[in-house]
Protein backbone atom coordinates (compact mmCIF):
# COMPACT_ATOMS: atom_id res chain seq x y z
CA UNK A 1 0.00 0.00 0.00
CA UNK A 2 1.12 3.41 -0.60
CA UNK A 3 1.97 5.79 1.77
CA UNK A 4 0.12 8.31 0.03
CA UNK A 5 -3.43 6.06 0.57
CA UNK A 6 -5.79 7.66 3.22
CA UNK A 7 -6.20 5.15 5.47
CA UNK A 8 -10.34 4.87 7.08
CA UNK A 9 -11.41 3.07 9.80
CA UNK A 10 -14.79 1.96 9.96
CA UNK A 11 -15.63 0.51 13.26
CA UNK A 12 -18.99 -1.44 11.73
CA UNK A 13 -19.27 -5.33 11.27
CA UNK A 14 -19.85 -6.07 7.77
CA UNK A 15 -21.24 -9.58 7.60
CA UNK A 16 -23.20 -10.63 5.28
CA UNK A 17 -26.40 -11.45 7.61
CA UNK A 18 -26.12 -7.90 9.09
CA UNK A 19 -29.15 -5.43 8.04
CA UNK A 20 -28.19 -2.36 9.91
CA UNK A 21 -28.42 0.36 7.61
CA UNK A 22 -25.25 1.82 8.72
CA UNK A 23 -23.41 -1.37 8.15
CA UNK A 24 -25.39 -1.57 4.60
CA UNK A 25 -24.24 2.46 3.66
CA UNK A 26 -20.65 1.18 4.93
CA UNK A 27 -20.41 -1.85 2.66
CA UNK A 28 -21.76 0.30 -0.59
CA UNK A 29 -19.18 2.96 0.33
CA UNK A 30 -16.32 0.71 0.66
CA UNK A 31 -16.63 -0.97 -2.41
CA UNK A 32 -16.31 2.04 -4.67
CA UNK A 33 -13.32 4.36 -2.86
CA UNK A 34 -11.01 5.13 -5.18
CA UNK A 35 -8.39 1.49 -4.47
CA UNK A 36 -5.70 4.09 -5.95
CA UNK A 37 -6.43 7.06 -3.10
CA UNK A 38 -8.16 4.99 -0.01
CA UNK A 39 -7.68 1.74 2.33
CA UNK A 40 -10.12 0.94 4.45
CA UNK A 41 -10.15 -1.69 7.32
CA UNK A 42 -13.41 -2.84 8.69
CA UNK A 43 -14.33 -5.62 10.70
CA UNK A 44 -16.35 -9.16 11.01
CA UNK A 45 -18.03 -11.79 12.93
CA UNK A 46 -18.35 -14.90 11.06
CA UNK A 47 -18.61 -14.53 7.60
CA UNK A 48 -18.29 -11.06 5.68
CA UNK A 49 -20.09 -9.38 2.76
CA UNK A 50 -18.46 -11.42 0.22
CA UNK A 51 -18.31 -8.29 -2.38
CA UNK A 52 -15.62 -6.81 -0.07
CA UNK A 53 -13.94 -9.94 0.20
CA UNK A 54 -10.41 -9.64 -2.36
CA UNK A 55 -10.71 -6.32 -2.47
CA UNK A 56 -6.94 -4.71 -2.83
CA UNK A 57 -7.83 -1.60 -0.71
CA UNK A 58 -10.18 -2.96 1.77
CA UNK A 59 -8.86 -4.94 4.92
CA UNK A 60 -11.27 -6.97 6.77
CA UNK A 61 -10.37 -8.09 10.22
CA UNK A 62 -12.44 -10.95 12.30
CA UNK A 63 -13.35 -9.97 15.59
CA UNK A 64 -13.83 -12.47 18.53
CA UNK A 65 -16.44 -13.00 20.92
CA UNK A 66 -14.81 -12.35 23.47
CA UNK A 67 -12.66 -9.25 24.21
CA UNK A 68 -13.89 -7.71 20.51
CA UNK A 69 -14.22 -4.13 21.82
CA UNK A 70 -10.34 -4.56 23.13
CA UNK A 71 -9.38 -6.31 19.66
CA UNK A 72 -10.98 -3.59 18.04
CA UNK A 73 -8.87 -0.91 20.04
CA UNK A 74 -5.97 -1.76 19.11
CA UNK A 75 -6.39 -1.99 15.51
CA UNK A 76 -7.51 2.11 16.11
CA UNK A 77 -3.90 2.43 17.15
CA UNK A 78 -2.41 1.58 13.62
CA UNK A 79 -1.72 4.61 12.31
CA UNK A 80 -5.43 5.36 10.75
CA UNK A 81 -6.23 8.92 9.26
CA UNK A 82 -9.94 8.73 9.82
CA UNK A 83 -12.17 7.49 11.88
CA UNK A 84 -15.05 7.22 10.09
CA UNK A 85 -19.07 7.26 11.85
CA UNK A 86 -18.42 5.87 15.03
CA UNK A 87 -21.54 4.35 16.87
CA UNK A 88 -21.54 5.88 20.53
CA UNK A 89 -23.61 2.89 21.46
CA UNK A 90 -20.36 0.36 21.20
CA UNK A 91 -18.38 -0.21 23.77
CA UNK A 92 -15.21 0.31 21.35
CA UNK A 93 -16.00 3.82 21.05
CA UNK A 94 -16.26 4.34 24.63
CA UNK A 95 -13.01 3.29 24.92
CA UNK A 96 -11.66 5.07 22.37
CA UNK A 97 -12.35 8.09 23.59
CA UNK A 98 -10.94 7.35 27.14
CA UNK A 99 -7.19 7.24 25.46
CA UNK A 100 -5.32 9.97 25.48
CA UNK A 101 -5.83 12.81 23.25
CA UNK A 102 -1.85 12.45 22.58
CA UNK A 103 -2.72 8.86 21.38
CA UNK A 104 -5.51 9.98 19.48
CA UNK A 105 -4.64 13.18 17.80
CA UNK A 106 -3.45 12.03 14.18
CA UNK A 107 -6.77 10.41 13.48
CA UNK A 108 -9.10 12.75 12.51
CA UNK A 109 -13.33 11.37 13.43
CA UNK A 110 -15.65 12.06 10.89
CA UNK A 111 -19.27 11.40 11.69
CA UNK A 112 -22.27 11.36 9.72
CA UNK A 113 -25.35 12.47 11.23
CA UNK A 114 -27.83 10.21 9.75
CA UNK A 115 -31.10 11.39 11.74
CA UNK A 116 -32.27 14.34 13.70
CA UNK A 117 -30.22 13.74 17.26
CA UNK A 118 -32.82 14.95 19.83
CA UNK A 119 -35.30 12.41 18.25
CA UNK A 120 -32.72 9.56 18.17
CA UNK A 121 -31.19 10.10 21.94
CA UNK A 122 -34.47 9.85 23.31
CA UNK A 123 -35.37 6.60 22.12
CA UNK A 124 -31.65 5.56 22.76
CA UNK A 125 -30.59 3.87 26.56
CA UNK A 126 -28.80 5.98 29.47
CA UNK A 127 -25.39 4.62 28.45
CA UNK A 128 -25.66 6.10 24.58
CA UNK A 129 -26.74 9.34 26.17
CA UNK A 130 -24.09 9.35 28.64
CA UNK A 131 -21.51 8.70 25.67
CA UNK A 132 -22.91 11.17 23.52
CA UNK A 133 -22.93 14.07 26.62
CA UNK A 134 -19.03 13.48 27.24
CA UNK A 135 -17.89 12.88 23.33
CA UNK A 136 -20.69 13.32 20.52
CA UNK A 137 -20.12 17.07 20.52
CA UNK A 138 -16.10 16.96 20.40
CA UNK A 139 -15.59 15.08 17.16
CA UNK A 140 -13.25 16.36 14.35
CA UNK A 141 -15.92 16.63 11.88
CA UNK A 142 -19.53 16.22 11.27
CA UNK A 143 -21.41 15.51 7.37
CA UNK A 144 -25.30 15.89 7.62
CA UNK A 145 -27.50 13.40 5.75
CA UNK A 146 -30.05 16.61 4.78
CA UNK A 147 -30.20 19.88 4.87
CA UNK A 148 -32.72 19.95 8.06
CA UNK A 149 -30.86 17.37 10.16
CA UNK A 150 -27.82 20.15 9.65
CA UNK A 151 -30.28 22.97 10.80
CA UNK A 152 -31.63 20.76 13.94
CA UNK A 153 -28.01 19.79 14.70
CA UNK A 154 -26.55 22.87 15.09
CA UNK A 155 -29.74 24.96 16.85
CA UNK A 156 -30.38 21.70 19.34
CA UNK A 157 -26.45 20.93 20.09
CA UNK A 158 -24.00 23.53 18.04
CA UNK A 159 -23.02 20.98 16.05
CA UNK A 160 -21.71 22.62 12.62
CA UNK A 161 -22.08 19.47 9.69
CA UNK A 162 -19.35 21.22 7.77
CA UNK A 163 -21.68 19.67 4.17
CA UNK A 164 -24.51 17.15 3.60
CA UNK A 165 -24.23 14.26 1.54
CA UNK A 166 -27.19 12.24 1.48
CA UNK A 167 -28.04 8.38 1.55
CA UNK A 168 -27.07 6.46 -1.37
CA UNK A 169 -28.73 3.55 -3.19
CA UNK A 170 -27.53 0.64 -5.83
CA UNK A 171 -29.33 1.12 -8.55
CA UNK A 172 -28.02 -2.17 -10.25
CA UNK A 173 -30.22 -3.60 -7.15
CA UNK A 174 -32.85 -1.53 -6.85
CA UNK A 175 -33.76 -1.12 -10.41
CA UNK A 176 -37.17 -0.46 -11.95
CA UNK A 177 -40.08 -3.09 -12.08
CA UNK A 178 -43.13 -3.47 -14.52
CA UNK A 179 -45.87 -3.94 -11.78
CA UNK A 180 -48.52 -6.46 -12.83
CA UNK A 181 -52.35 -5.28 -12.04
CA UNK A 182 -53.64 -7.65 -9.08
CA UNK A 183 -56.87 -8.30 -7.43
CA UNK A 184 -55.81 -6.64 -4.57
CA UNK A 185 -53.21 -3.68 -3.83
CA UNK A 186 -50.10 -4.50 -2.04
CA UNK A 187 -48.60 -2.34 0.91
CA UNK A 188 -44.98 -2.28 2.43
CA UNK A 189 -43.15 -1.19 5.01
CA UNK A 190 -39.67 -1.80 5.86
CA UNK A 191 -38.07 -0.62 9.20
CA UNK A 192 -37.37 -1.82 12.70
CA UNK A 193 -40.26 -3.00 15.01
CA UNK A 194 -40.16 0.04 17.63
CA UNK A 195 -42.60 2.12 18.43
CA UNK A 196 -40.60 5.52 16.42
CA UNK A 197 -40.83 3.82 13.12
CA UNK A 198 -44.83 4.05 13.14
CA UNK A 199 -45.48 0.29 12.48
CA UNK A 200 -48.49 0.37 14.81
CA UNK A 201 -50.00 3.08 12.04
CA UNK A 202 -49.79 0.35 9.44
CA UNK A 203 -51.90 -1.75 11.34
CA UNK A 204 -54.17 1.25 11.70
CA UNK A 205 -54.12 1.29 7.85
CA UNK A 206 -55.05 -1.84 7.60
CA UNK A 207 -58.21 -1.99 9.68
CA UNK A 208 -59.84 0.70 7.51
CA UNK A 209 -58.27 -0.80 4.40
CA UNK A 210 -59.67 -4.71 4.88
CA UNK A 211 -59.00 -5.06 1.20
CA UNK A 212 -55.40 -4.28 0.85
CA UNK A 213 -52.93 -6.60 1.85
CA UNK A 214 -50.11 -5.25 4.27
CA UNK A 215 -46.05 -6.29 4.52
CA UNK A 216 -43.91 -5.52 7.57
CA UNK A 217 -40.43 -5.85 7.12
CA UNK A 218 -38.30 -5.23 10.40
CA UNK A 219 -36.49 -6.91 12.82
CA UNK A 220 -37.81 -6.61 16.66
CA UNK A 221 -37.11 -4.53 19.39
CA UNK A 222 -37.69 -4.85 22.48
CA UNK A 223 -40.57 -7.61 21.96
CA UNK A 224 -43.06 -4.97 20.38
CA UNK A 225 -43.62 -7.55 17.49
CA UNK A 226 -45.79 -9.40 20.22
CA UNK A 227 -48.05 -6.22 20.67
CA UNK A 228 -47.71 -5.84 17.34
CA UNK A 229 -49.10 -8.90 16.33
CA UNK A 230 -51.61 -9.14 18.94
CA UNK A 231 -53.19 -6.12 17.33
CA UNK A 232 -53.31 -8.53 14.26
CA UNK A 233 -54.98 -10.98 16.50
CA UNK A 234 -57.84 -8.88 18.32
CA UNK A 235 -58.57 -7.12 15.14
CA UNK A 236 -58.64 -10.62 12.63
CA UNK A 237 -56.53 -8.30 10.39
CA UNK A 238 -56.01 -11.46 8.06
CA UNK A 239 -54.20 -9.18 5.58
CA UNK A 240 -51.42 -8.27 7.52
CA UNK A 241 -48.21 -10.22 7.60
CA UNK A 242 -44.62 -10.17 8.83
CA UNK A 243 -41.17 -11.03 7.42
CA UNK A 244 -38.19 -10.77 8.69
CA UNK A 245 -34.83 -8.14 7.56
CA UNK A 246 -33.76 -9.58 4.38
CA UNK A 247 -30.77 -9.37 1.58
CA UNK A 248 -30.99 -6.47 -0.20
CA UNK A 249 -31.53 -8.55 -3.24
CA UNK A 250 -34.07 -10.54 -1.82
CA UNK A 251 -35.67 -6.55 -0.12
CA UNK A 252 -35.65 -5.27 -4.18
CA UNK A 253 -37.73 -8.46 -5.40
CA UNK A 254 -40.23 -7.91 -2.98
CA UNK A 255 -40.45 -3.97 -2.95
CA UNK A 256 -41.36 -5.24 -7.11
CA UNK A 257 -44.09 -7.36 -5.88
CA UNK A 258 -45.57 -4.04 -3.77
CA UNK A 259 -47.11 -1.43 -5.18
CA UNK A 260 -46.89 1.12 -2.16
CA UNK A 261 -44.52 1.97 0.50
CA UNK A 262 -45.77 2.93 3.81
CA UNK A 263 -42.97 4.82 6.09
CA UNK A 264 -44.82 6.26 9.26
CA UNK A 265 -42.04 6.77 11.59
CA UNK A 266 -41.72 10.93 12.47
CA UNK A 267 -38.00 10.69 13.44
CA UNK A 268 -35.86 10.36 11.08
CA UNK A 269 -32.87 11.45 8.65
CA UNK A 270 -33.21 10.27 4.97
CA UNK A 271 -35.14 6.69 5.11
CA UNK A 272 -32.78 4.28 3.42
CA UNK A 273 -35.49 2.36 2.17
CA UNK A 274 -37.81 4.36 0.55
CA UNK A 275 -34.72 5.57 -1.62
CA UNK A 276 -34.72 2.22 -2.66
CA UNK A 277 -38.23 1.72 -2.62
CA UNK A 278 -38.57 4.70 -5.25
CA UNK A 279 -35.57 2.88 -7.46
CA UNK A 280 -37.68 -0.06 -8.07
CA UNK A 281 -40.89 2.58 -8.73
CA UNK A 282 -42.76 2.64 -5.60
CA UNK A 283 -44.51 5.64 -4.67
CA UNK A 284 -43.85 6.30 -0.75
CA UNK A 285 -46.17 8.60 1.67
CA UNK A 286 -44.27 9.50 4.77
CA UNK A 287 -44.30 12.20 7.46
CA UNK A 288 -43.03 15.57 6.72
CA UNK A 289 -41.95 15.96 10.26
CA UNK A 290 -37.78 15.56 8.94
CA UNK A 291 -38.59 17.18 5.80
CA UNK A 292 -36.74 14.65 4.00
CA UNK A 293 -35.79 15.38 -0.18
CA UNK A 294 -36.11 11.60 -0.65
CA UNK A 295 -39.80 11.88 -1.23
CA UNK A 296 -40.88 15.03 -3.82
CA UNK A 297 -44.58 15.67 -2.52
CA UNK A 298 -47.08 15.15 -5.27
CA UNK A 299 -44.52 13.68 -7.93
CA UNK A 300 -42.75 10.56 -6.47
CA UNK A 301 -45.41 10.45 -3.46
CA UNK A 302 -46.81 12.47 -0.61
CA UNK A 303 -45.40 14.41 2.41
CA UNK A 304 -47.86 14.66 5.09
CA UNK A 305 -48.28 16.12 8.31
CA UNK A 306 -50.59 13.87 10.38
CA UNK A 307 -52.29 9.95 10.18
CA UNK A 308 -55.13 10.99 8.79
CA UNK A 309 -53.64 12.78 5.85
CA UNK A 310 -51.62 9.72 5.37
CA UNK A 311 -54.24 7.58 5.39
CA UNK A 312 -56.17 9.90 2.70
CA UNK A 313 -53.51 10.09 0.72
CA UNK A 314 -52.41 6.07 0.85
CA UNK A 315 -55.92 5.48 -0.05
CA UNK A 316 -56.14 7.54 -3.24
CA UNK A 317 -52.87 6.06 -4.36
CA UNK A 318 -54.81 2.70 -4.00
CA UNK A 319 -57.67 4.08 -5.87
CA UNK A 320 -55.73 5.47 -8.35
CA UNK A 321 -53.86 3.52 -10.93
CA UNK A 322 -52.53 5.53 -12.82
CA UNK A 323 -51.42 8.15 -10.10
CA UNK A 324 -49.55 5.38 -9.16
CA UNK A 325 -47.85 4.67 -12.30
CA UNK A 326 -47.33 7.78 -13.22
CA UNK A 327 -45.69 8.62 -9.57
CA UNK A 328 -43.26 5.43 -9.61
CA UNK A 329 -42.17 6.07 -13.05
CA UNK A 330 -41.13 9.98 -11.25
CA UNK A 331 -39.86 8.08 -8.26
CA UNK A 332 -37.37 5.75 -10.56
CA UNK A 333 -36.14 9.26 -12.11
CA UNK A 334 -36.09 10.99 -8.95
CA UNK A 335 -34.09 8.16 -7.24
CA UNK A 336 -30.95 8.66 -9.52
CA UNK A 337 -29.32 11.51 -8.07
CA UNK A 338 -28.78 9.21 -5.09
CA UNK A 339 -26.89 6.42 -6.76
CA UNK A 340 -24.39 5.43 -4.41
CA UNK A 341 -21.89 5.89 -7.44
CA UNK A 342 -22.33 9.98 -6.91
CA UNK A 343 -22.42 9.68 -3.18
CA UNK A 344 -19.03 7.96 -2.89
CA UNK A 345 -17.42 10.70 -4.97
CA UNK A 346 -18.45 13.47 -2.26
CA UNK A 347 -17.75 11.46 0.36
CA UNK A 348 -14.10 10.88 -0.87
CA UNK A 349 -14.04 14.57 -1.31
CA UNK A 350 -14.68 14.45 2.45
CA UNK A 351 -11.96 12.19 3.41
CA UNK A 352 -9.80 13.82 1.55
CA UNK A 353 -10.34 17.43 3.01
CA UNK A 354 -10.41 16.20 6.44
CA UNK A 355 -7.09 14.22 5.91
CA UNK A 356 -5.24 17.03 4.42
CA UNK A 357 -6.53 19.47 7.18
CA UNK A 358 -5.21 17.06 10.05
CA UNK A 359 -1.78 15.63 8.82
């Protein structure tokens, strides 16, 4: 490896059975940097993402059971430039930040704020807020995923996100389907099974909308799939079902076999799957509440304000054929200013600055 080569690490496990969006954005991000300009080390369980496996500038380390977070430490000490979007809720990170600043000070930490923070932090535990009052503030540099999480992050915390670069999508996977007209209209949503990410409104969907069939996609939190489904139960809502996080291949062939996505959750950053959703040529209604550019209101889909908005507006999508058409076929247009082919660019740009600015 060149000496010249910016060297990133990404403390996020990249196996190939992990769904976490930010281990998803990593993978996508890693596998286009520049090999000539960029090495970057990330880490496993048991078996990782085998498109980063053989890459030349990407270094994949296996992490124990045991002692990980210590494992992990000590790789930080390897000379890195960047640190790039370190969780606060790992325990790595926690002890990163208890080193020395003399150990510390030629590695430059670049988060990305991928959600509005107030929002997040109170739906996260004591220990993520504790890590976030002594460290989350002090960070080298900050990258917004919008324009509004910028705004929110600098009035709630004066935290300046010195640009935005928004969430990405693979359009190679996520590519445009030719919908065939069914009996009955097809509804997804896609997202963790908490109470922030709205999936409780779905099932409030589908009690007034007997004849539409519903999808939830999410892994569980906390156990609130059981109240979840025993909404299902009390209410006979036969056409609701569940499924759990998938490959994103497997995620695209079903989003084709949907004809609207449903994304009532009111804290957010820039959904990573109704990007996607809109690649394939779904037409998405979601809050307004993060005034998020991944949806353009009344082309791709519909912003709205409260439930019953969203519920008027998921209906006439229903209702409406061509609406529908006509708004997926905007939503497949829309979606490729995100390709994850653009994003990489600015977020080498990034990397670049920031490493320049701390050598």
């Amino acid at each position: 490896m060149s000496p010249s080569k910016i060297r990133i690490l990404a403390p996020h496990f990249v196996d190939v059975d992990n769904f976490n969006a930010q281990s998803l954005n990593l993978r996508e991000i890693a596998t286009r940097l520049d090999p000539g300009r960029f090495q970057c080390t990330a880490f496993y369980a048991h078996e990782p993402d085998s498109r980063l496996v053989g890459l030349p500038h990407v270094r994949l380390r296996r992490i124990p059971e045991r002692l990980g977070s210590l494992v992990m430490l000590e790789e930080s000490l390897r000379g890195y430039n960047i640190l790039f979007n370190p969780s606060i809720s790992m325990r790595f990170v926690e002890l990163y930040f208890r080193l020395p600043e003399l150990v510390r000070k030629r590695t430059a930490t670049v988060q990305w704020i991928e959600g509005v923070i107030r929002g997040n932090l109170a739906d996260a535990g004591p220990a993520v807020q504790r890590n976030f009052n002594r460290f989350g503030c002090r960070l080298d540099a900050y990258v917004a995923i919008t324009d509004y999480v910028a705004h929110t992050s600098f009035d709630d915390y004066g935290i300046k996100a010195e640009t935005v670069i928004p969430i990405g999508v693979d359009a190679k996977t996520f590519s445009p389907v030719r919908r065939e007209a069914r009996d009955r209209i097809r509804v997804l949503f896609v997202g963790h099974l908490i109470e922030r990410k709205g999936p409780d409104l779905v099932l409030e969907a589908a009690k007034v909308l007997r004849d539409v069939d519903f999808c939830l996609v999410g892994r569980d939190r906390g156990n609130y799939r059981q109240t979840l489904e025993r909404i299902v139960q009390d209410n006979q809502l036969t056409n609701v079902c569940f499924s759990d996080p998938m490959p994103q291949a497997q995620l695209a062939r079903l989003m084709g076999e949907h004809d609207i996505l449903l994304h009532p959750s009111r804290v957010e950053g820039m959904p990573k799957v109704v990007v996607e959703a809109a690649a394939t040529g779904l037409p998405a209604v979601i809050f307004d509440a993060y005034r998020a550019p991944v949806v353009a209101d009344g082309i791709t889909g519909y912003q709205v304000k409260t439930f019953e908005e969203m519920l008027a507006r998921l209906k006439q999508l229903i209702e409406d054929e061509p609406l529908r058409r006509k708004m997926g076929e905007a939503a497949v247009k829309y979606a490729h200013q995100f390709d994850w082919d653009i994003v990489v660019k600015q977020w080498e740009a990034v990397f670049l600055k920031v490493a320049c600015a701390h050598s």
